[in-house]
N, C-alpha and C. Protein backbone atom coordinates (compact mmCIF):
# COMPACT_ATOMS: atom_id res chain seq x y z
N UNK A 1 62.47 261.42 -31.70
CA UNK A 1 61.90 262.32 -32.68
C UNK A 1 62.80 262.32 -33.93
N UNK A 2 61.88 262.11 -35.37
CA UNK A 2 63.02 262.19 -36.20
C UNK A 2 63.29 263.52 -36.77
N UNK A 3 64.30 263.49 -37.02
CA UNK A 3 64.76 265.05 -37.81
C UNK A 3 64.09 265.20 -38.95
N UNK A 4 63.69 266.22 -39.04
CA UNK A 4 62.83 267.28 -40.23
C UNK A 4 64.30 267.50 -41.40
N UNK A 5 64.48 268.15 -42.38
CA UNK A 5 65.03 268.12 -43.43
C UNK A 5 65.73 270.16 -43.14
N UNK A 6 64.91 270.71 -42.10
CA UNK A 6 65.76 272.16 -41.40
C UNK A 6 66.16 271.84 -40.39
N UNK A 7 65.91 270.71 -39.66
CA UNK A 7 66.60 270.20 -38.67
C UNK A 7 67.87 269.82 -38.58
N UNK A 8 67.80 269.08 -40.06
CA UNK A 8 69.33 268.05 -40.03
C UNK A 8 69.94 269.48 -40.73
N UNK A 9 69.77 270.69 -41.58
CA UNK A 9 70.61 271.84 -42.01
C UNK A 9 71.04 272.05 -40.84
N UNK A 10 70.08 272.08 -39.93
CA UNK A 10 70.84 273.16 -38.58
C UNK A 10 72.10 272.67 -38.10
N UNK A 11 71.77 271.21 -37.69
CA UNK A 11 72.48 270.29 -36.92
C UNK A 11 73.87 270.50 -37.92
N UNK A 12 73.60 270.25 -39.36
CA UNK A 12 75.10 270.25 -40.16
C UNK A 12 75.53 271.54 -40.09
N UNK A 13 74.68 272.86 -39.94
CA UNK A 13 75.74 274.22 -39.85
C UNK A 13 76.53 274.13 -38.26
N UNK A 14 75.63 273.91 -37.44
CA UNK A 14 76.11 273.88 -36.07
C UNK A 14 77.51 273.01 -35.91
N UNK A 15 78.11 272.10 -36.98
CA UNK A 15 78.96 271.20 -37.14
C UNK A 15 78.24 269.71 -35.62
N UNK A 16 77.45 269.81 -35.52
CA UNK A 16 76.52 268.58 -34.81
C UNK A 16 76.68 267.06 -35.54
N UNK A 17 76.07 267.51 -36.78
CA UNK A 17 76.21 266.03 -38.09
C UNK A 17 76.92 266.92 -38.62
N UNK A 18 77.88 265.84 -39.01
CA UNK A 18 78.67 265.53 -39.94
C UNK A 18 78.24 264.71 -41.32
N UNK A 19 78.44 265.38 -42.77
CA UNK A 19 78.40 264.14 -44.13
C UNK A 19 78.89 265.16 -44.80
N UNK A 20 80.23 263.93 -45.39
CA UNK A 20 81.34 264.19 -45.81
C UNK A 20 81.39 262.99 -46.80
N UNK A 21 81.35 263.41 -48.36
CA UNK A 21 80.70 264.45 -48.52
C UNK A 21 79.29 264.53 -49.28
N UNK A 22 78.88 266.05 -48.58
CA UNK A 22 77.94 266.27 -48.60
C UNK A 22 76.97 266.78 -50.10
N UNK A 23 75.88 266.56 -50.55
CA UNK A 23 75.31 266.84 -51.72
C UNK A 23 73.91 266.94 -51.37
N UNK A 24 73.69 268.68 -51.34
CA UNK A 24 72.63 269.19 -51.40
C UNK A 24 71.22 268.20 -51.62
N UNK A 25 71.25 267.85 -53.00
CA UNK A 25 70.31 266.67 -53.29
C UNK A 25 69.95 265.67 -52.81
N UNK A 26 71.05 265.06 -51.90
CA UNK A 26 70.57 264.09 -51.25
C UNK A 26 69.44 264.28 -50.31
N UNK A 27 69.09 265.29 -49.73
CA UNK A 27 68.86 265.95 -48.54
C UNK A 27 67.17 265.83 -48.51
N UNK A 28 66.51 264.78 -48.00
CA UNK A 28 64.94 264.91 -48.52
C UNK A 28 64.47 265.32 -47.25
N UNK A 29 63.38 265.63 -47.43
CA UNK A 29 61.89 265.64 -45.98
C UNK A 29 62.48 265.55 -44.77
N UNK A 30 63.48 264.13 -44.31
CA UNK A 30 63.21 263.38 -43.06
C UNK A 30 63.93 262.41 -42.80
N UNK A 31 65.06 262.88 -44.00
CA UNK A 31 66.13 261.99 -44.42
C UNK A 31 67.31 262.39 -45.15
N UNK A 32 68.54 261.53 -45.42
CA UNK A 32 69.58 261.80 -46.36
C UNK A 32 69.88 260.71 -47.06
N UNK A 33 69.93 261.10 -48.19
CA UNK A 33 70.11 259.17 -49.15
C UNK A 33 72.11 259.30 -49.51
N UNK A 34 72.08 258.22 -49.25
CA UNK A 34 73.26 257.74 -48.84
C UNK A 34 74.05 256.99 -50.25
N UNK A 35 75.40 257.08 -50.53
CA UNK A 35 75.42 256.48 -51.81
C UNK A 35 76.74 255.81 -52.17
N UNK A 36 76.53 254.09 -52.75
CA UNK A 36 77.63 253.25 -52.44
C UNK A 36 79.01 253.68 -52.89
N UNK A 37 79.96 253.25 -52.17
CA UNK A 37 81.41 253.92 -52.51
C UNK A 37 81.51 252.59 -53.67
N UNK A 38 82.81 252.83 -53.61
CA UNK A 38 83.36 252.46 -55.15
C UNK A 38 84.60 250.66 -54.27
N UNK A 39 84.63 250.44 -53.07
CA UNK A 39 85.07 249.29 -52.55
C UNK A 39 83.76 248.48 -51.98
N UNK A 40 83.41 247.13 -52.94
CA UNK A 40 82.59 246.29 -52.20
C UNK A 40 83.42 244.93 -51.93
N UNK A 41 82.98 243.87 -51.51
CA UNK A 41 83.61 242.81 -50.83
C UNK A 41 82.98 241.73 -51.36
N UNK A 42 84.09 240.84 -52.04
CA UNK A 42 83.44 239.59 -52.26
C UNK A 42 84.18 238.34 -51.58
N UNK A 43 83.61 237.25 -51.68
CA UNK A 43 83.76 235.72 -51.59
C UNK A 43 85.50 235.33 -51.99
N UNK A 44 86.39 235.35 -51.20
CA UNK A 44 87.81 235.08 -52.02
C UNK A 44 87.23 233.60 -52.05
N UNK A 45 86.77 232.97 -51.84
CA UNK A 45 86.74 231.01 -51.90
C UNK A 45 85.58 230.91 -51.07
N UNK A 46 84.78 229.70 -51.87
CA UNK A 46 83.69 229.27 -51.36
C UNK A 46 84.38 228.33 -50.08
N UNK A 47 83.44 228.79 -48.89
CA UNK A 47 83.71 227.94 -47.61
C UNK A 47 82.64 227.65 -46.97
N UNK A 48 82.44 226.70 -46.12
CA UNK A 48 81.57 226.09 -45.53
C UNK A 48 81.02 226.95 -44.26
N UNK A 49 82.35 227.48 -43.92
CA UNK A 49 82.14 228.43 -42.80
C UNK A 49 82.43 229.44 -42.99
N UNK A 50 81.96 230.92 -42.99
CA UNK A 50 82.75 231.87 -43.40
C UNK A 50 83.55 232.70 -41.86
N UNK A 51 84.17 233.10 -42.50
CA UNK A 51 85.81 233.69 -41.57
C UNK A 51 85.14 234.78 -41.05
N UNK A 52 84.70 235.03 -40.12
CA UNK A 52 83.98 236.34 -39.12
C UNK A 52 84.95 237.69 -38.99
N UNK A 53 86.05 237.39 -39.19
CA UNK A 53 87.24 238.23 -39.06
C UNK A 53 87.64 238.53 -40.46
N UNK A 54 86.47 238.12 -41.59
CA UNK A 54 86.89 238.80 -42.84
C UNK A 54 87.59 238.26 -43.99
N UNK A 55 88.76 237.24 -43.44
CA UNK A 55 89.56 236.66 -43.98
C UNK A 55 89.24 235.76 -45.48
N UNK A 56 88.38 235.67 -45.53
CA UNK A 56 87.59 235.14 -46.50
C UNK A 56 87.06 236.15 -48.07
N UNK A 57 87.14 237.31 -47.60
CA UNK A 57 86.52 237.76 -48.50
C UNK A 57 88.14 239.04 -48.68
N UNK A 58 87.42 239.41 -50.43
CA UNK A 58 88.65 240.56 -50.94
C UNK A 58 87.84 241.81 -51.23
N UNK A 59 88.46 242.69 -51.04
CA UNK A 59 88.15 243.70 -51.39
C UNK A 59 88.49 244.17 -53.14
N UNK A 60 87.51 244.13 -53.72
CA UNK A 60 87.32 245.08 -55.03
C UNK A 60 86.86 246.04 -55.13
N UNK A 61 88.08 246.86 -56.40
CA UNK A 61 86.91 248.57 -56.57
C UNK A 61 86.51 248.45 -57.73
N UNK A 62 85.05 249.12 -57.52
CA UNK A 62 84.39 248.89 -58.70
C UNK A 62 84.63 250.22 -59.87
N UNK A 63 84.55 249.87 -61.35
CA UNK A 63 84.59 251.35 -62.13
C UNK A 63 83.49 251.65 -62.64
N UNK A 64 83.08 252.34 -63.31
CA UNK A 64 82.05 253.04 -63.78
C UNK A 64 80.33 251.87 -64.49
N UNK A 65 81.41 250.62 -64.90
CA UNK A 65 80.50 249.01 -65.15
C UNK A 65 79.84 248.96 -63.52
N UNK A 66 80.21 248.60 -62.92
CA UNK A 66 79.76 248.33 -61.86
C UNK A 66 79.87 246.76 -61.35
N UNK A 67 79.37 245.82 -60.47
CA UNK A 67 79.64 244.45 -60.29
C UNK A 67 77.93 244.26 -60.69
N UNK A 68 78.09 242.99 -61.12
CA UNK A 68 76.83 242.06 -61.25
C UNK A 68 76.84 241.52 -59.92
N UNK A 69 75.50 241.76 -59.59
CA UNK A 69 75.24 240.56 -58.11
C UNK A 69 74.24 239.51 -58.84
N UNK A 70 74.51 238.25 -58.88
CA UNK A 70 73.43 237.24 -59.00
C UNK A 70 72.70 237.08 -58.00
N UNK A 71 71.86 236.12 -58.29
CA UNK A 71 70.80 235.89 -57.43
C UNK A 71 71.06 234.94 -56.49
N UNK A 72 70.83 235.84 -55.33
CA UNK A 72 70.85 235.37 -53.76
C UNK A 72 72.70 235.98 -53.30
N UNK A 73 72.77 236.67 -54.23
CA UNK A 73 74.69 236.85 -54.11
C UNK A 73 74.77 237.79 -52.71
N UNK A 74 75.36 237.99 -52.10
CA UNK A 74 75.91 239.04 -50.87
C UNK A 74 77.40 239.34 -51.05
N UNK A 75 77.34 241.00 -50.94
CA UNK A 75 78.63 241.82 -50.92
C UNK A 75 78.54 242.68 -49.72
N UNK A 76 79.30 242.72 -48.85
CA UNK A 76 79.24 244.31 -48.05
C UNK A 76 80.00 245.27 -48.68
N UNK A 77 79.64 245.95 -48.28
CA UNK A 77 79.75 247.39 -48.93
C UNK A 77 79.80 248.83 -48.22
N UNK A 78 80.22 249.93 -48.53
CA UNK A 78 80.10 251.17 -47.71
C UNK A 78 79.66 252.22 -48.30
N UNK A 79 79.20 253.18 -47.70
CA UNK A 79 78.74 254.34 -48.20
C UNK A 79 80.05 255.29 -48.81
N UNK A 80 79.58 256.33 -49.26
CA UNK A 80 80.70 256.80 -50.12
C UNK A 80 80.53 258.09 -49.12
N UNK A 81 79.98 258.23 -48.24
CA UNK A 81 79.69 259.23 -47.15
C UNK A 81 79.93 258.66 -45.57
N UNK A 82 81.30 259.81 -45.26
CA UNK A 82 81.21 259.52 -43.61
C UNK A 82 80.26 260.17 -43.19
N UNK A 83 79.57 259.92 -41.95
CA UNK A 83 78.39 260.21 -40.86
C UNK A 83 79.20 260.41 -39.51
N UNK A 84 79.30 261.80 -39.53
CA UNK A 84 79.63 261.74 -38.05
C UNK A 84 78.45 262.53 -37.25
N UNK A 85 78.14 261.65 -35.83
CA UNK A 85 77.27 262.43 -34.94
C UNK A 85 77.42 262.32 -33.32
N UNK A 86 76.83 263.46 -32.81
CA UNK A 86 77.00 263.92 -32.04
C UNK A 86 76.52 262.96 -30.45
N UNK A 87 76.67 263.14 -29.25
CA UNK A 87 76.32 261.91 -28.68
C UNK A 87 74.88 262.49 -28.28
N UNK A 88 74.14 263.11 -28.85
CA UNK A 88 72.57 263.13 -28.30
C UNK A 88 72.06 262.75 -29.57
N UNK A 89 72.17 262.22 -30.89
CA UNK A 89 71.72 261.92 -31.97
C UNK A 89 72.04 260.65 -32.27
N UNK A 90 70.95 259.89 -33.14
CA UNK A 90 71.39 258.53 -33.67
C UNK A 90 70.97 258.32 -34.58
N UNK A 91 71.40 257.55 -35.74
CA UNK A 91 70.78 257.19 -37.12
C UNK A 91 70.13 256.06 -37.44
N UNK A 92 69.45 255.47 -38.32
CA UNK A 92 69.02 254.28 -38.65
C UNK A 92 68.77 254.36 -40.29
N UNK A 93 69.65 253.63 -40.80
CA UNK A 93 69.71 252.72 -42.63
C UNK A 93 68.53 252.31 -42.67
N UNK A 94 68.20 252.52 -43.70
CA UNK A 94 66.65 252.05 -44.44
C UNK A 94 67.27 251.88 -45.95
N UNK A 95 66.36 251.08 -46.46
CA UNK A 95 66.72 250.43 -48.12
C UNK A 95 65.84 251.50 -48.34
N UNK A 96 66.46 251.86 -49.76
CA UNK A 96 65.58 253.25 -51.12
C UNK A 96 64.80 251.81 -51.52
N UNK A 97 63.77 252.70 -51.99
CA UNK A 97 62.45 252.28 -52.41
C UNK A 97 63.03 251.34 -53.81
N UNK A 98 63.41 252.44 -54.59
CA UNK A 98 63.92 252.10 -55.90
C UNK A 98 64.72 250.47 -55.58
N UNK A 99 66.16 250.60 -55.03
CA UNK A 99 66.75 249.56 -54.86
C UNK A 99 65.76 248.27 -54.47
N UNK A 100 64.61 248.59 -53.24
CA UNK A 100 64.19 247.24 -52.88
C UNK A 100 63.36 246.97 -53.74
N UNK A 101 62.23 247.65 -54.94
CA UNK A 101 61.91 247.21 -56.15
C UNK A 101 62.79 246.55 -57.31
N UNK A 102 63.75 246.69 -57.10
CA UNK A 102 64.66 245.74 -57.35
C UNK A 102 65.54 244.74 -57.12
N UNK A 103 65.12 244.13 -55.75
CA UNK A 103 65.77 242.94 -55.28
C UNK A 103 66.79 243.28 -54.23
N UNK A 104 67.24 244.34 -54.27
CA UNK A 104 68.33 245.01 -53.59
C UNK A 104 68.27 245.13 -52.24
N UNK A 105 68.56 244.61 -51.36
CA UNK A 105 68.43 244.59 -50.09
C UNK A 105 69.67 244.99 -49.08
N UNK A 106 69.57 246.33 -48.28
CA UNK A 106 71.34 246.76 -48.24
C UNK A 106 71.18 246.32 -46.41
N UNK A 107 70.50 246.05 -45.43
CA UNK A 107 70.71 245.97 -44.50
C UNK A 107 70.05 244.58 -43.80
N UNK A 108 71.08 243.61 -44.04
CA UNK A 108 70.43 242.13 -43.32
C UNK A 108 70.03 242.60 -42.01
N UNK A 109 71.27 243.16 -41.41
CA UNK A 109 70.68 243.07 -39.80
C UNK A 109 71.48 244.45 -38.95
N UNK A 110 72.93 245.31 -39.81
CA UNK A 110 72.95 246.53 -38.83
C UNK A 110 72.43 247.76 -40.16
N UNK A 111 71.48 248.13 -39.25
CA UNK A 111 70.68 249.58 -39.96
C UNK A 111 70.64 250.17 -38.92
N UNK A 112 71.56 250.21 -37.41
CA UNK A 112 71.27 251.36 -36.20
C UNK A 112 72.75 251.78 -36.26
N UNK A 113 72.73 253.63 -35.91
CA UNK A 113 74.00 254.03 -36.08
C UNK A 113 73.91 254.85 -34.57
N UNK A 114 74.93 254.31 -33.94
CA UNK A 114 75.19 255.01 -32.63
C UNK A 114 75.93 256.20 -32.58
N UNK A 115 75.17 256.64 -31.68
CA UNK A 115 75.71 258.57 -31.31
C UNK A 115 77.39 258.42 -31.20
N UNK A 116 77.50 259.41 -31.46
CA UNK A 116 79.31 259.88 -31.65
C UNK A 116 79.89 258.61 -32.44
N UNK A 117 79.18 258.00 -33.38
CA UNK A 117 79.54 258.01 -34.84
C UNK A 117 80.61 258.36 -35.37
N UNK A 118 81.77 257.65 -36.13
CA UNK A 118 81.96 258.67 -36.99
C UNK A 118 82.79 257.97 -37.98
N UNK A 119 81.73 257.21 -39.12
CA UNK A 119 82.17 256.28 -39.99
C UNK A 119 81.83 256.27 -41.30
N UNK A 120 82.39 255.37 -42.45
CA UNK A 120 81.66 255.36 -43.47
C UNK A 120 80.56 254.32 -42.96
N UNK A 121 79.33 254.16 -43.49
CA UNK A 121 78.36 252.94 -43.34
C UNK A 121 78.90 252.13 -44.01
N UNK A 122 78.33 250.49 -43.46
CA UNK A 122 78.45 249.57 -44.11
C UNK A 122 77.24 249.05 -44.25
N UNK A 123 77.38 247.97 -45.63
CA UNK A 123 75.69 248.10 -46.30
C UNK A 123 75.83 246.52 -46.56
N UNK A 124 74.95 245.69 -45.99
CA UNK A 124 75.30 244.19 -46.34
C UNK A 124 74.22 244.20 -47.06
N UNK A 125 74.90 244.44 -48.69
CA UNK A 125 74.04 244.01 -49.64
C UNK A 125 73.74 242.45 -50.18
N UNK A 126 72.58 242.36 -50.66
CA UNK A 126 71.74 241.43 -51.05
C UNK A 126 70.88 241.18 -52.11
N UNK A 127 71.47 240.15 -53.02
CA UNK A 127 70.58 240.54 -54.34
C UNK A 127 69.14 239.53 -54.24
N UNK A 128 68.03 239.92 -53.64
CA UNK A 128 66.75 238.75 -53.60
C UNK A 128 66.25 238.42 -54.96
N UNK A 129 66.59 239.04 -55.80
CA UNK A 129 65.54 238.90 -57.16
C UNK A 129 65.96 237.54 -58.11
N UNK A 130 65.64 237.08 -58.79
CA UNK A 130 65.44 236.04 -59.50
C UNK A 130 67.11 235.97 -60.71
N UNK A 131 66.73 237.58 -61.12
CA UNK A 131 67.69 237.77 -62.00
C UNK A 131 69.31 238.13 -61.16
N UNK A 132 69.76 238.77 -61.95
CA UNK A 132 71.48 239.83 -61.49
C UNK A 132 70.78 240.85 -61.40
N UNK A 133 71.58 241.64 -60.97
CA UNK A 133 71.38 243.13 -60.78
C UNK A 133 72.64 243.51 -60.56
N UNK A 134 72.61 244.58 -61.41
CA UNK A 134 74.48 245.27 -61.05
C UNK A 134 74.24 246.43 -60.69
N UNK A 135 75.15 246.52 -59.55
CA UNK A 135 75.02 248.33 -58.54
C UNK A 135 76.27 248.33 -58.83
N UNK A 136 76.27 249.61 -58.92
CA UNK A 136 77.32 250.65 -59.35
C UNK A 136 77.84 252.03 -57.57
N UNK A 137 79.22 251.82 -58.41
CA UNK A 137 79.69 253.06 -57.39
C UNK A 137 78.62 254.70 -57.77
N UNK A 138 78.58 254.56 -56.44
CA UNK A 138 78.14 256.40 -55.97
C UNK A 138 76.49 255.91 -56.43
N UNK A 139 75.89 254.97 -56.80
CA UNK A 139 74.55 254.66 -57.05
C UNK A 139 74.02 255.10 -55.06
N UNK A 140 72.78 255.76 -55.67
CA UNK A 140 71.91 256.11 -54.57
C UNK A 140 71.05 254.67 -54.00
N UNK A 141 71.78 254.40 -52.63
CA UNK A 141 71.43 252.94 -52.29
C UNK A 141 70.95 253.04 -51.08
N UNK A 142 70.86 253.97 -49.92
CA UNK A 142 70.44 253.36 -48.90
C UNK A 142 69.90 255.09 -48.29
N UNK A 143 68.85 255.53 -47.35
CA UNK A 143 68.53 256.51 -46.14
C UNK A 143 69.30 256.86 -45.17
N UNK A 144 69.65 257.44 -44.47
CA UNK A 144 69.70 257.26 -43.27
C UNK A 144 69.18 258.69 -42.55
N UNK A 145 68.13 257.72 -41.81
CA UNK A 145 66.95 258.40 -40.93
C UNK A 145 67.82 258.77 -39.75
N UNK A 146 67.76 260.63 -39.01
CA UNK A 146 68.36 261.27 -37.84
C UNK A 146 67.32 261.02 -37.20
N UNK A 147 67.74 260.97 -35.81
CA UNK A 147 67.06 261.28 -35.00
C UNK A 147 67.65 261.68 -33.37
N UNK A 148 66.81 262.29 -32.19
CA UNK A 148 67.36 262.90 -31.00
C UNK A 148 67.48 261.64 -30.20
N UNK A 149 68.48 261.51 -29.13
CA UNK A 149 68.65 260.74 -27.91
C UNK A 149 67.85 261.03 -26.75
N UNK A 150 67.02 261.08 -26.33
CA UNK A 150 66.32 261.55 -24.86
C UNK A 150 66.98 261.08 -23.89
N UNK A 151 67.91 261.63 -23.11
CA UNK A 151 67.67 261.47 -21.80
C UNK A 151 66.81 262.00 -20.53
N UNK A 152 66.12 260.95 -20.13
CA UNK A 152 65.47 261.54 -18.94
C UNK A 152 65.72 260.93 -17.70
């Protein structure tokens, strides 16, 4: 079942979820929009293979310009919000509307957030569009949909 928008209040007064930090506005219907921190990750050297352990890529912070992503470019990236949750709750990343009308694609393949959580997200961004596109720190980039654990 997903969380309602007095659901996820409750859960955050109850100290249940955790978002840190938190901004009223984000707070829609059935959801919380999530928004990129200011460290994304690029390419230290083009390689044939890339280094699974990271080694390959540097960490940059971005300022108020923001980075250009060209086309077809990939950065990971994190939310500028920890998520902590509880072990009967779980989350799932969804791309903002806005961003994927723009080429912006933040979750190749992890958009599931497991119960007792308690991280910044990471956002494997993706620029699909033809042109660049430059995202900026604290830009409103990604959902993340609550929901209950059933055990039965």
């Amino acid at each position: 079942m997903i969380l309602s928008k007095q659901a996820i209040i409750a859960h955050i007064k109850n100290s249940a979820i955790g978002i840190e930090p938190f901004t009223e506005q984000n707070l829609k219907q059935a959801s919380y929009t999530l928004t990129l921190g200011r460290v994304i990750r690029i390419a230290a050297e083009k390689k044939l293979r890339p280094d699974i352990a990271g080694r390959s890529y540097k960490d940059i912070t971005m300022d108020e310009q923001g980075h250009v992503l060209e086309p077809g470019a990939f950065v990971p990236g994190s939310s500028r919000e920890k998520i902590t949750l509880p072990e009967n709750i779980c989350a799932m990343l969804s791309n903002r509307g806005t961003c994927a009308r723009m080429g912006i694609d933040v979750t190749q393949s992890s958009f599931f957030i497991e119960p007792e959580s308690d991280n910044v997200m990471v956002f494997e961004i993706k620029n699909n569009n033809v042109i660049p596109v430059t995202v900026f720190p604290e830009m409103q980039i990604a959902k993340c949909i609550f929901m209950h654990v059933v055990n039965k």
